[in-house]
PDB file of N, CA and C in Angstrom:
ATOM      1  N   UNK A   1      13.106 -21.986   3.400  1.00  0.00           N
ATOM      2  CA  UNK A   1      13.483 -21.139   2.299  1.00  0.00           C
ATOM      3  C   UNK A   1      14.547 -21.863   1.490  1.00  0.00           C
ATOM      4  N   UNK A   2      14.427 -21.998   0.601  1.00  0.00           N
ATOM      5  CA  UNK A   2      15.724 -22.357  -0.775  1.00  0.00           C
ATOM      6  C   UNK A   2      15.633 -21.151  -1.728  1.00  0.00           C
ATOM      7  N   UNK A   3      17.043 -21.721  -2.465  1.00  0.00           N
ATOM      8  CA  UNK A   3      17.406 -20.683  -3.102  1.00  0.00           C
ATOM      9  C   UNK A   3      16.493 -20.631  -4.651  1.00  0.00           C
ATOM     10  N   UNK A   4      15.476 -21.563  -4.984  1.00  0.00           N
ATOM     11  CA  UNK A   4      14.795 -21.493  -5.660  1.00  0.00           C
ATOM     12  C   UNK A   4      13.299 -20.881  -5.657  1.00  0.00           C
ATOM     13  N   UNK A   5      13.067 -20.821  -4.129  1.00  0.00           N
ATOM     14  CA  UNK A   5      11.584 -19.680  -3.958  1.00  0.00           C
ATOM     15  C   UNK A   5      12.405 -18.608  -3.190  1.00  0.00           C
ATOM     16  N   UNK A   6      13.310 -18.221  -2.883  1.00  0.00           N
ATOM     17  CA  UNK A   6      13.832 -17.208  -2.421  1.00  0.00           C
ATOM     18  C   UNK A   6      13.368 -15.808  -3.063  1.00  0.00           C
ATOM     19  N   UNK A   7      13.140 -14.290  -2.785  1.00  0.00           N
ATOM     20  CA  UNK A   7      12.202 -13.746  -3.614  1.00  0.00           C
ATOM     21  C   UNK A   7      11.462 -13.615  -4.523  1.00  0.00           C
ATOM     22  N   UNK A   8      10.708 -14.911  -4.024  1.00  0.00           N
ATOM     23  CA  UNK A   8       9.274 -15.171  -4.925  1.00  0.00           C
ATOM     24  C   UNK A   8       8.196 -15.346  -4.037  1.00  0.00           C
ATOM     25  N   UNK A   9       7.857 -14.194  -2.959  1.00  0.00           N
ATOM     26  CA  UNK A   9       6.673 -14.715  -2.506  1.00  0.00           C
ATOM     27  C   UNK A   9       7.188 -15.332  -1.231  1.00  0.00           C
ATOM     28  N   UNK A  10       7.704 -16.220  -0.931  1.00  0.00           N
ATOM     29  CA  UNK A  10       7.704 -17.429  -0.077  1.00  0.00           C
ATOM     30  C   UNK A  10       8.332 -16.766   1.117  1.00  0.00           C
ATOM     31  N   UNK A  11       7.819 -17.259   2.392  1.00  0.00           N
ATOM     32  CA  UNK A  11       8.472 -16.966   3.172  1.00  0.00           C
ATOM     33  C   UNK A  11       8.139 -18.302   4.391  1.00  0.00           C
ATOM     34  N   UNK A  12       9.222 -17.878   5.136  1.00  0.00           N
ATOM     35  CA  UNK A  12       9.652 -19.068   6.157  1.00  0.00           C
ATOM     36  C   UNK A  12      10.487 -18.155   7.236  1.00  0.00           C
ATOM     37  N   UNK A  13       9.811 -18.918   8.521  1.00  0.00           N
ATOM     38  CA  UNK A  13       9.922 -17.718  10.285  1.00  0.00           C
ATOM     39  C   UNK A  13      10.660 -18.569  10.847  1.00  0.00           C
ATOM     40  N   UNK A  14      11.331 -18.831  11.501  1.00  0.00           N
ATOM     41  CA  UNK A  14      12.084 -20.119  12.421  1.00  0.00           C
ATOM     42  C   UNK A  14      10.912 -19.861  13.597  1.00  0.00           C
ATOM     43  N   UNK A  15      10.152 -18.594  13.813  1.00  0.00           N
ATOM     44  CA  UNK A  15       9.006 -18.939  14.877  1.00  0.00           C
ATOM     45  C   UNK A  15       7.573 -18.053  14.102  1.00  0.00           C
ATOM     46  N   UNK A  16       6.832 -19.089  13.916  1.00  0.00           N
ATOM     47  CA  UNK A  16       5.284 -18.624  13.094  1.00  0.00           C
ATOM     48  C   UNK A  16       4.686 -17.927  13.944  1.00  0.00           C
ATOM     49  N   UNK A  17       4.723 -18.511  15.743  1.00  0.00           N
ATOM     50  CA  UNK A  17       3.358 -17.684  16.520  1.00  0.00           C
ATOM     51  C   UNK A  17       4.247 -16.237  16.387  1.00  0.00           C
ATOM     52  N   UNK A  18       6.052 -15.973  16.883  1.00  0.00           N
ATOM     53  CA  UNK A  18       6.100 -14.519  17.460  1.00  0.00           C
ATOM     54  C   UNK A  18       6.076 -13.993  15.786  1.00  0.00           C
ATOM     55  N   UNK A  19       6.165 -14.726  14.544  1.00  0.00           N
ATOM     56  CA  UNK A  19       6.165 -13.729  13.170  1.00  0.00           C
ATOM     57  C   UNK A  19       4.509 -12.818  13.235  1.00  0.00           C
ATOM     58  N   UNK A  20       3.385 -14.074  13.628  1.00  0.00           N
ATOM     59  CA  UNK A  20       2.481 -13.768  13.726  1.00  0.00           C
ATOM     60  C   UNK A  20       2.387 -12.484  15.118  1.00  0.00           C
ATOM     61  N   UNK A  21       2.442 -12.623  16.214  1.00  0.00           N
ATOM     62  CA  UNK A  21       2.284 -11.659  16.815  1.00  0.00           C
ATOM     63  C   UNK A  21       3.055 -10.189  16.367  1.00  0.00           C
ATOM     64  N   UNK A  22       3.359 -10.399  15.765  1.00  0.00           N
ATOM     65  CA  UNK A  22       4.413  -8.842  15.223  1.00  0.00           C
ATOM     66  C   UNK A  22       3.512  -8.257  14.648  1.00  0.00           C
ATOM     67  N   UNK A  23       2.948  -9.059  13.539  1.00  0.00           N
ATOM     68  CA  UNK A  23       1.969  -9.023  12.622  1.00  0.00           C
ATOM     69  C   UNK A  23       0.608  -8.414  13.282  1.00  0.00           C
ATOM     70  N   UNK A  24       0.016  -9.381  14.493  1.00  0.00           N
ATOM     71  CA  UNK A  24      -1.324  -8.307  15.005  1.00  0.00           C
ATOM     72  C   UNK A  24      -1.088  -7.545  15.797  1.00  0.00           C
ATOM     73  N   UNK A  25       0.247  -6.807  16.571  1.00  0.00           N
ATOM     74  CA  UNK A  25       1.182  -6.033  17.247  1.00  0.00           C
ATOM     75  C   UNK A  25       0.666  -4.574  16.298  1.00  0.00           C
ATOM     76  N   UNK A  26       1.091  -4.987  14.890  1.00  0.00           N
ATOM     77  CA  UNK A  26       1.260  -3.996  13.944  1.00  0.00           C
ATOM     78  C   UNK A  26       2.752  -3.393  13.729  1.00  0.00           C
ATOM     79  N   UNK A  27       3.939  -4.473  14.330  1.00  0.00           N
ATOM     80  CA  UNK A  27       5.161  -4.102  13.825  1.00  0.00           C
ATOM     81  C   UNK A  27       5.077  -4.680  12.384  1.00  0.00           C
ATOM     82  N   UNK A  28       4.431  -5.730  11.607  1.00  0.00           N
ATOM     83  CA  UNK A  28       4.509  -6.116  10.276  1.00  0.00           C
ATOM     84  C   UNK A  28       3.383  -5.822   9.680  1.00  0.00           C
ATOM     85  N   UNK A  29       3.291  -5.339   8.595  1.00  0.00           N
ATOM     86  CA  UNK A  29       2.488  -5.148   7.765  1.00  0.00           C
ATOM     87  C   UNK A  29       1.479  -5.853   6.976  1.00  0.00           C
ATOM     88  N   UNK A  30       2.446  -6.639   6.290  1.00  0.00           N
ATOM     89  CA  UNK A  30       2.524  -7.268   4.937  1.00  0.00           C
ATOM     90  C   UNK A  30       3.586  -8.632   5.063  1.00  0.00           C
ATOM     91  N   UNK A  31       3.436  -9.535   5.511  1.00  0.00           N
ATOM     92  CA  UNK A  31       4.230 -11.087   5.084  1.00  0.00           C
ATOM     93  C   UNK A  31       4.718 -11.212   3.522  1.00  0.00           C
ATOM     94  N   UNK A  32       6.547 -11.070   3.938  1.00  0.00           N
ATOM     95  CA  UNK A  32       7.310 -11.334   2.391  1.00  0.00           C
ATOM     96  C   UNK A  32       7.009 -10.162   1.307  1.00  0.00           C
ATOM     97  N   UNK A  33       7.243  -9.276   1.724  1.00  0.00           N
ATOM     98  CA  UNK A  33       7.252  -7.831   1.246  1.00  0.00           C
ATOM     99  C   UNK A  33       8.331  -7.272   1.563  1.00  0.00           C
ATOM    100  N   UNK A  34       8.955  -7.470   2.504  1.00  0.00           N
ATOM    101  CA  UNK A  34      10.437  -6.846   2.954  1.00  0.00           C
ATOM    102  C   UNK A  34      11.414  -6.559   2.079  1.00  0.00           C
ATOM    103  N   UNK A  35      11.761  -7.655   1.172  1.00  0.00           N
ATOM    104  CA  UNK A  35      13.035  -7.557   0.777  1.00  0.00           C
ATOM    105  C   UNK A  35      12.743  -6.806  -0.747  1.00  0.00           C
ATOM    106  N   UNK A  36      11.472  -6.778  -1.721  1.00  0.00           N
ATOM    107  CA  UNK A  36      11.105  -5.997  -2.511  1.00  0.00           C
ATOM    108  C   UNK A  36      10.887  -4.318  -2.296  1.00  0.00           C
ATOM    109  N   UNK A  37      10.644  -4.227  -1.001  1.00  0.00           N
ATOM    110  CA  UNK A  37      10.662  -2.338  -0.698  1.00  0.00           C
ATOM    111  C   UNK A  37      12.224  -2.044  -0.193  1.00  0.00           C
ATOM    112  N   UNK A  38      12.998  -3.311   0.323  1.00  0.00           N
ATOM    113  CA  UNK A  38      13.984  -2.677   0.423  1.00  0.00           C
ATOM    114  C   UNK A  38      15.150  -2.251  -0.344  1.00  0.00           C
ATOM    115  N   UNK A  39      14.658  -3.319  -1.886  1.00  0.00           N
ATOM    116  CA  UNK A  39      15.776  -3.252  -3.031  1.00  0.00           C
ATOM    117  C   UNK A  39      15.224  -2.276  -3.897  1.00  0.00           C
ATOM    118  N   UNK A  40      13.624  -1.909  -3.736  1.00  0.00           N
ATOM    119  CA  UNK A  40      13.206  -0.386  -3.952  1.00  0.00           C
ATOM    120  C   UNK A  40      13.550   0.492  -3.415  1.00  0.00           C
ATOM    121  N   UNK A  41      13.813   0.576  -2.924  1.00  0.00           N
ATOM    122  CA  UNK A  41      14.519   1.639  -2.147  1.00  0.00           C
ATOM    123  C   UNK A  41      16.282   1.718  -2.357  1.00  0.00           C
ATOM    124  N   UNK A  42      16.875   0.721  -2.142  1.00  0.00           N
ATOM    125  CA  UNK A  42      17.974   0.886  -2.686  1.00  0.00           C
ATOM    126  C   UNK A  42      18.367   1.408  -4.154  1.00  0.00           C
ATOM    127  N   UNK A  43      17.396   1.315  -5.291  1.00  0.00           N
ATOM    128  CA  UNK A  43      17.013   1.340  -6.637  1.00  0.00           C
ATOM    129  C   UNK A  43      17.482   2.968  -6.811  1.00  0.00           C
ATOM    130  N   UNK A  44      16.210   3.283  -5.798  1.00  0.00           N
ATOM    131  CA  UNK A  44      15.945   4.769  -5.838  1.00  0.00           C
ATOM    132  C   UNK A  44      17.041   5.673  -5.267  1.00  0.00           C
ATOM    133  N   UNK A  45      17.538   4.818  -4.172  1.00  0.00           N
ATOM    134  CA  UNK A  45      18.679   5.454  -3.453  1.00  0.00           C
ATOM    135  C   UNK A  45      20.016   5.681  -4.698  1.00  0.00           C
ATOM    136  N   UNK A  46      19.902   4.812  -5.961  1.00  0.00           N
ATOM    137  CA  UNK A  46      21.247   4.820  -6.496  1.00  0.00           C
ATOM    138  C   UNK A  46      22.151   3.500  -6.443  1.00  0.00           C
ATOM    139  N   UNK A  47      21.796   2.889  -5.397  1.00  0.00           N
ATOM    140  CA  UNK A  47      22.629   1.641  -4.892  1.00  0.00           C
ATOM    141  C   UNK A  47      22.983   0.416  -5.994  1.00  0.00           C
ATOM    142  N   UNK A  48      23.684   0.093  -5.710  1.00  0.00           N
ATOM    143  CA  UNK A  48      23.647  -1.627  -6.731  1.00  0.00           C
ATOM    144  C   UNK A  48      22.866  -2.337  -6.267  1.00  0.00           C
ATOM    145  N   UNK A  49      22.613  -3.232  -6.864  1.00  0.00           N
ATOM    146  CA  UNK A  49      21.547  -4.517  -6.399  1.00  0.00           C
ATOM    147  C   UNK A  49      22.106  -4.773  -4.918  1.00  0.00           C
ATOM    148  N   UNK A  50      21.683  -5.589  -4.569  1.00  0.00           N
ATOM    149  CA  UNK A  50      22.059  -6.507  -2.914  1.00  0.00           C
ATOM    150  C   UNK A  50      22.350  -8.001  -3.686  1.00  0.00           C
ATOM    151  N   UNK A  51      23.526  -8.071  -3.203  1.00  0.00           N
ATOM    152  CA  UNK A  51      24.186  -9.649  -3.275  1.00  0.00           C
ATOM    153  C   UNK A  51      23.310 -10.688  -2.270  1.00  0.00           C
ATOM    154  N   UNK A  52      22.971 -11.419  -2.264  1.00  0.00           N
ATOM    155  CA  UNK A  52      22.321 -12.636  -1.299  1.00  0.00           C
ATOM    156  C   UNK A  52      23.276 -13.868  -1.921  1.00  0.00           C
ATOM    157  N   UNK A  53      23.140 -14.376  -0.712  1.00  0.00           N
ATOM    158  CA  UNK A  53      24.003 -15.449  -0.246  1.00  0.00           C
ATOM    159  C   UNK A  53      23.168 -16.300   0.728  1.00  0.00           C
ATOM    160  N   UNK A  54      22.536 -17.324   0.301  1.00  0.00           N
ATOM    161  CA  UNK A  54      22.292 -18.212   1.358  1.00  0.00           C
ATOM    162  C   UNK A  54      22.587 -19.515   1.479  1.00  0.00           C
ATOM    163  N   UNK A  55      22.428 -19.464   2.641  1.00  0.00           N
ATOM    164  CA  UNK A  55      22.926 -21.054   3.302  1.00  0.00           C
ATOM    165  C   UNK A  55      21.725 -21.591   3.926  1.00  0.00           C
ATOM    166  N   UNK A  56      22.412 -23.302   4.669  1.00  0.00           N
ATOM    167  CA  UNK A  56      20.868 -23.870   5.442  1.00  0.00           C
ATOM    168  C   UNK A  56      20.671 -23.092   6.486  1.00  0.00           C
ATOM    169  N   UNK A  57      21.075 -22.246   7.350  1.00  0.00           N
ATOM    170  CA  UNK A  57      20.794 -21.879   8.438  1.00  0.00           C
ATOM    171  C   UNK A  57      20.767 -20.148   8.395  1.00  0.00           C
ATOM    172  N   UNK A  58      21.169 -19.259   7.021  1.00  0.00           N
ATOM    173  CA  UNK A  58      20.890 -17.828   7.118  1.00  0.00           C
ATOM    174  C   UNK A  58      21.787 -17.458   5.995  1.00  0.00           C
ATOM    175  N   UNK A  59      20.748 -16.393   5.725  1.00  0.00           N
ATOM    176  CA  UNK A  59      20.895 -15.708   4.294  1.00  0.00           C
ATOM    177  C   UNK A  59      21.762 -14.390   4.506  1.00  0.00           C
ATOM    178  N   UNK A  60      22.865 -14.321   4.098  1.00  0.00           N
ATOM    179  CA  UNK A  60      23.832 -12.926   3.670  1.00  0.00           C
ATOM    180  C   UNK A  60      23.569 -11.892   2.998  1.00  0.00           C
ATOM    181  N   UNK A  61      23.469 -10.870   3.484  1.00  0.00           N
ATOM    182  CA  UNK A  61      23.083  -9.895   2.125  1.00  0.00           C
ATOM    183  C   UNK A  61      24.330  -8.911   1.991  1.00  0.00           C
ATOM    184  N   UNK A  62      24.353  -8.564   1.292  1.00  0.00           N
ATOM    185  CA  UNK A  62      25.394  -7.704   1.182  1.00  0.00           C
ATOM    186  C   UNK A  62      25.140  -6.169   0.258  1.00  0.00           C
ATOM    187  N   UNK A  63      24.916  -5.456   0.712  1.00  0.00           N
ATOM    188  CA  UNK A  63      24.752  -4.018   0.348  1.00  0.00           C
ATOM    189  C   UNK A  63      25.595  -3.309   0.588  1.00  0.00           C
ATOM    190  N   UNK A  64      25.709  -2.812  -0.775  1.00  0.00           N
ATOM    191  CA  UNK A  64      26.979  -1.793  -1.444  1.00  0.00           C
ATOM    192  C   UNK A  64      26.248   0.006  -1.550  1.00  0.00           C
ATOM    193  N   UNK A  65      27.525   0.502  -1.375  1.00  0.00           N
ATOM    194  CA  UNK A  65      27.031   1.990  -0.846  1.00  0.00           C
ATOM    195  C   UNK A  65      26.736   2.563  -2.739  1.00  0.00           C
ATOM    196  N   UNK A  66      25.904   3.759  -2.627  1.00  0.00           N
ATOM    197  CA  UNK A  66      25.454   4.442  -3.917  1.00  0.00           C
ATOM    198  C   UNK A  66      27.046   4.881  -4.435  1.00  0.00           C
ATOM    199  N   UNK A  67      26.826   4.889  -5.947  1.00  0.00           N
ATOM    200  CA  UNK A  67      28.674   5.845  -6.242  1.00  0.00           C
ATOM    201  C   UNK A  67      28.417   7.238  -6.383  1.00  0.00           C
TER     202      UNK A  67
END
C-alpha cells in the first residue's frame, strides 16, 4: 500500500491465504470496501472525515466524535 493507491481500490494483506480464508469463511464480503462504508457511515453519523496517516509498516486513522 502507498499513499498514492491508498483508497483507490488497492489493497494489500501482510497474509493473502488467512485474508482469503476470511473471505470463503464469510467473515469478508467484498475485498477493499472497508474503508468506503466506513467513512459512509461516519458521513451519515455526522462525523468529520477520518484523518489517515500512513507509514511503511501501518496506517493511523484517526476518528473524531460527531459535534
Amino acid at each position: 500500500m502507498t499513499p498514492e493507491n491508498f483508497r483507490h481500490g488497492a489493497t494489500d494483506y501482510r497474509n493473502p491465504l488467512l485474508a482469503e480464508a476470511m473471505r470463503v469463511l464469510g467473515y469478508v464480503q467484498r475485498f477493499g470496501f472497508g474503508i468506503p462504508l466506513a467513512e459512509q457511515a461516519l458521513r451519515e453519523n455526522g462525523n468529520p472525515e477520518p484523518q489517515y496517516h500512513l507509514e511503511p509498516t501501518r496506517v493511523r486513522v484517526v476518528v473524531r466524535k460527531a459535534p
